[in-house]
Protein backbone atom coordinates (compact mmCIF):
# COMPACT_ATOMS: atom_id res chain seq x y z
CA UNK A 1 92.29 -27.63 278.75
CA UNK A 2 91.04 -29.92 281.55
CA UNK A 3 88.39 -27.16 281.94
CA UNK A 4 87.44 -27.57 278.85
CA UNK A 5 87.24 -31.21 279.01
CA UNK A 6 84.79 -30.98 282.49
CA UNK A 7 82.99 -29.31 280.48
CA UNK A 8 82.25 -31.19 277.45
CA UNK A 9 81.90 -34.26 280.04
CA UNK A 10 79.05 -32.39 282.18
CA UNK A 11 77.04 -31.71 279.49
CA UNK A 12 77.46 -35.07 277.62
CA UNK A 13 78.97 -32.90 274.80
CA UNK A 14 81.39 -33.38 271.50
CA UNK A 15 84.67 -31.55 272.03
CA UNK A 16 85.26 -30.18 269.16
CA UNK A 17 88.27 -28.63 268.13
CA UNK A 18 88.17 -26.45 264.77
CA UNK A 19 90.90 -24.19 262.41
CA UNK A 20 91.17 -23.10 259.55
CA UNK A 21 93.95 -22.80 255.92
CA UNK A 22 93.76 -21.97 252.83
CA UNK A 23 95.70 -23.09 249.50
CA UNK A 24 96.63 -21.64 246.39
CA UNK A 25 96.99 -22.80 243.06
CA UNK A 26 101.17 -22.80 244.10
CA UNK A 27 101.93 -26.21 245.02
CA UNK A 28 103.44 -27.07 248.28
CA UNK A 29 106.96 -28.17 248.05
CA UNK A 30 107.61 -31.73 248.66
CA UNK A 31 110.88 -34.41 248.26
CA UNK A 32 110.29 -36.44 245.17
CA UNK A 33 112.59 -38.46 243.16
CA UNK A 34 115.51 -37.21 240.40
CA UNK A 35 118.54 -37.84 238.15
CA UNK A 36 121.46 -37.45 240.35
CA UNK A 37 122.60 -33.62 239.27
CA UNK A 38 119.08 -32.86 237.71
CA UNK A 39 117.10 -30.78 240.27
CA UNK A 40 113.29 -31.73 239.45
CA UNK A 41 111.04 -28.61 238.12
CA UNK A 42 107.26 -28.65 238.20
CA UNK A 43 105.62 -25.77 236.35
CA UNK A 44 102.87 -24.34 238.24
CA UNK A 45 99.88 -22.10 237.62
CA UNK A 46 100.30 -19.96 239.86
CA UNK A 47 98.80 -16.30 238.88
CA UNK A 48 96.73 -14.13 240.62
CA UNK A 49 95.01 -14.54 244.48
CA UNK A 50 92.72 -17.76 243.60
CA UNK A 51 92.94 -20.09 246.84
CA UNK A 52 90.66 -22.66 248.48
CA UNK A 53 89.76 -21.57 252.06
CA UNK A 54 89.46 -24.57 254.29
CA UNK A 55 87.69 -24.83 257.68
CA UNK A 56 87.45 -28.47 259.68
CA UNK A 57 86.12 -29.98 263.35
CA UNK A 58 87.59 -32.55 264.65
CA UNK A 59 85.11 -34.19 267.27
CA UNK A 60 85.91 -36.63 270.19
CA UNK A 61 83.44 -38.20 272.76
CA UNK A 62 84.30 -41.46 274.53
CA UNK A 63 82.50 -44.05 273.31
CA UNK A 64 82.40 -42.73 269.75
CA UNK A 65 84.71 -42.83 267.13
CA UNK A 66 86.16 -39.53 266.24
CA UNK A 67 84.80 -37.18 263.51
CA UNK A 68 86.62 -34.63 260.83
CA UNK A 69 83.63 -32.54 259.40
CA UNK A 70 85.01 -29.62 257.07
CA UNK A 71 83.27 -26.91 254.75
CA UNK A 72 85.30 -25.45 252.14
CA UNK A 73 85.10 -21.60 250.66
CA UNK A 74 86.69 -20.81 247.12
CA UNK A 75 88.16 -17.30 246.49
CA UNK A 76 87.88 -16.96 243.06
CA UNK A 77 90.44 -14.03 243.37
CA UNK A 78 89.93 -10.09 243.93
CA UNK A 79 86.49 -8.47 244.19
CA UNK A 80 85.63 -4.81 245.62
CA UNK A 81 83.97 -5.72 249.39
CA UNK A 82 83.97 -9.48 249.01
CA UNK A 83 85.70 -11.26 251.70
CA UNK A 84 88.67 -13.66 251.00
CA UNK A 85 87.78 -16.23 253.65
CA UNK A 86 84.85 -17.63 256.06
CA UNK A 87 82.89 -15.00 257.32
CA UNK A 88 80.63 -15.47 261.09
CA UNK A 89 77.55 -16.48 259.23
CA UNK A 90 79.99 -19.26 257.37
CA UNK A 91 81.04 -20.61 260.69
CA UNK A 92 77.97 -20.72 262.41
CA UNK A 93 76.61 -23.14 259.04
CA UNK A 94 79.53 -25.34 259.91
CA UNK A 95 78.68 -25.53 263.20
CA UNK A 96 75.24 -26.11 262.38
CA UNK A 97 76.19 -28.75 260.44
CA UNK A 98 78.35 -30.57 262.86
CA UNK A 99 75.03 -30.37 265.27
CA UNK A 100 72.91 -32.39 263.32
CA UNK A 101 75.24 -34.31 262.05
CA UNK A 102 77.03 -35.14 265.91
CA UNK A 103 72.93 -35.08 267.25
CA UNK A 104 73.95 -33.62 270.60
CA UNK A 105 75.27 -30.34 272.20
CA UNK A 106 79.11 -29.25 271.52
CA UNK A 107 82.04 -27.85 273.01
CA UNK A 108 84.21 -25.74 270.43
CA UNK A 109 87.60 -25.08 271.49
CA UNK A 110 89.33 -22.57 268.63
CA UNK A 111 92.17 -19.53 268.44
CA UNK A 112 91.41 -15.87 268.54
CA UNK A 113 91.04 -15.17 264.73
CA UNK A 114 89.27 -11.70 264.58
CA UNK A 115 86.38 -14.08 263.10
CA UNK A 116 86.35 -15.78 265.78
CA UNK A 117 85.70 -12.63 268.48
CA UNK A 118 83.52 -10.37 267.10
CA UNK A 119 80.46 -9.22 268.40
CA UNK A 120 79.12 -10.42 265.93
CA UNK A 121 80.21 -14.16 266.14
CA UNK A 122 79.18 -13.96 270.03
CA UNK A 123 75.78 -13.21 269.23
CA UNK A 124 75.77 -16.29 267.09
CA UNK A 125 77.22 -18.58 269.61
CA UNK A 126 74.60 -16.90 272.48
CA UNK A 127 71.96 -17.75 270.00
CA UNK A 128 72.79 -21.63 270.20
CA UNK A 129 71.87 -23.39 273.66
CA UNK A 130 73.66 -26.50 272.66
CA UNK A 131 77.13 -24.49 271.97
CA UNK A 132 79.52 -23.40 274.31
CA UNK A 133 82.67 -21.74 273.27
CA UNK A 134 86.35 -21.54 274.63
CA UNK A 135 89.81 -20.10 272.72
CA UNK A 136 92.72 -21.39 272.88
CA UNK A 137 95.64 -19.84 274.33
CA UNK A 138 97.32 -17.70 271.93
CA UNK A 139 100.23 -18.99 269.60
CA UNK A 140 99.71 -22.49 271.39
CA UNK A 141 98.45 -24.65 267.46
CA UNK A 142 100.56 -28.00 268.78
CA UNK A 143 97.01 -27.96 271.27
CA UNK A 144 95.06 -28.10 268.29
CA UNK A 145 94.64 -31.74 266.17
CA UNK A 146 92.80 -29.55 263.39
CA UNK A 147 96.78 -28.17 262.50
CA UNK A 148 97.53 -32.16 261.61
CA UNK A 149 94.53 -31.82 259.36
CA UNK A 150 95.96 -29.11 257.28
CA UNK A 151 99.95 -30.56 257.62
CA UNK A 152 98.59 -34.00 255.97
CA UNK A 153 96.32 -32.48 252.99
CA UNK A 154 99.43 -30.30 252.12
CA UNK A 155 101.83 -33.27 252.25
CA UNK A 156 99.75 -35.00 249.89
CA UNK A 157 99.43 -32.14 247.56
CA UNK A 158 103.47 -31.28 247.41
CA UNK A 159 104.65 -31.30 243.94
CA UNK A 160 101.38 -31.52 241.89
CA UNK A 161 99.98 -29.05 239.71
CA UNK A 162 96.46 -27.88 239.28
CA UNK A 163 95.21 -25.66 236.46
CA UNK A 164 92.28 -24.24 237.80
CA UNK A 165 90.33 -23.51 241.52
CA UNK A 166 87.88 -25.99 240.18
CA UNK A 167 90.52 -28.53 239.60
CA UNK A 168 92.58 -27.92 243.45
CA UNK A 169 89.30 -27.79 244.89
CA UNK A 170 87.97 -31.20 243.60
CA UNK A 171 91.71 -32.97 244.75
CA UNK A 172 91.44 -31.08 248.43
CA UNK A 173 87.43 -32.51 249.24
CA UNK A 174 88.60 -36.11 247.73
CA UNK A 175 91.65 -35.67 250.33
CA UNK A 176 89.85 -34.66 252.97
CA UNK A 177 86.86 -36.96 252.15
CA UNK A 178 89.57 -40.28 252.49
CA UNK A 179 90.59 -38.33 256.39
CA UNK A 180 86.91 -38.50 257.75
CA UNK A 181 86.73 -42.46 256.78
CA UNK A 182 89.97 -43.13 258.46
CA UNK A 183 89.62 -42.60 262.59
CA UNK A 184 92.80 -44.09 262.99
CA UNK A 185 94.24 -40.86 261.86
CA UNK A 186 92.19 -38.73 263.75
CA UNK A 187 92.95 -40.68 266.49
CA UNK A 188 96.91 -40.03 265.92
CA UNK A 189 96.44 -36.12 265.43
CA UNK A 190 94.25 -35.91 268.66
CA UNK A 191 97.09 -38.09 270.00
CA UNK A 192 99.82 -35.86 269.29
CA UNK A 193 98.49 -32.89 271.09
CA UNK A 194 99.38 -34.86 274.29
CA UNK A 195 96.03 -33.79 275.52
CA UNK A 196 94.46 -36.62 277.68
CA UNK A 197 90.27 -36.58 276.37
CA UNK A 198 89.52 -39.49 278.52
CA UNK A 199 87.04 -38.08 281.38
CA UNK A 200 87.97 -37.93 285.03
């Protein structure tokens, strides 16, 4: 990870760290309040494979207050050749994205999803000057912030029910949208990985 962080330092660069998740219209389960006795049910709509695909950034330079930038893909359940969750092309637009909106060259630090490797998504990355790309090591997510991300937006869904895609997707971009305008959270999740981002 130091490596990583030389890296991002030499080139004046946002480290970026990015992950993905996905929800369905089945609730996470959460503590909440009962009658003593009476366990609490919440009825759920909860047929068939509709989820909301998530993928996030979370961006630190010194000097700069950190940034969560996220797209968001909606599976609107099965379809012959259509795939469930963010395709190469879909990535690359996110990183795009976090470009202009960051206005300087990035270092991406993310796992080995088969999206991630493929020849495809290299050529992509090759294609942009201002990226550079490293993985993670494998099963290591506690080195990721982006995992906090995910663990907070399903905390504060636990327990409450959505009817439709269109209604879970509206309640995940207002969560999400409250994250990116507090960096004192940010600053906690990068925090928690125990990785030091200050540079040497």
């Amino acid at each position: 990870m130091a490596r990583h962080k030389k890296t991002a330092a030499d080139l004046g660069a946002w480290l970026c760290f990015e992950d993905e998740a996905g929800q369905g219209l089945r609730p996470p389960k959460g503590r909440t309040w009962g009658r003593r006795g009476h366990t609490p049910v919440v009825r759920v709509t909860a047929a068939g494979t509709k989820r909301v695909s998530m993928a996030a950034l979370i961006c630190t330079k010194p000097g700069h207050r950190p940034r969560l930038i996220y797209r968001i893909h909606l599976d609107r359940g099965p379809a012959k050749g259509r795939r469930k969750g963010f395709t190469e092309t879909d990535y690359a637009r996110l990183l795009d994205a976090a470009h202009q909106q960051l206005g300087g060259p990035i270092v991406v630090v993310w796992d080995n999803l088969n999206t991630h490797v493929s020849h495809r998504m290299r050529q992509l990355v090759d294609a942009r000057l201002w990226l550079t790309v490293y993985q993670l090591p494998a099963y290591a997510p506690e080195f990721n912030p982006v995992e906090g991300v995910w663990s907070h937006l399903k905390r504060s869904l636990a327990n409450l029910t959505k009817h439709s895609l269109d209604q879970l997707t509206a309640l995940v971009k207002t969560r999400l949208k409250r994250m990116q305008y507090r960096p004192g959270l940010i600053d906690g999740l990068i925090a928690k990985t125990g990785l030091d981002f200050q540079p040497p």
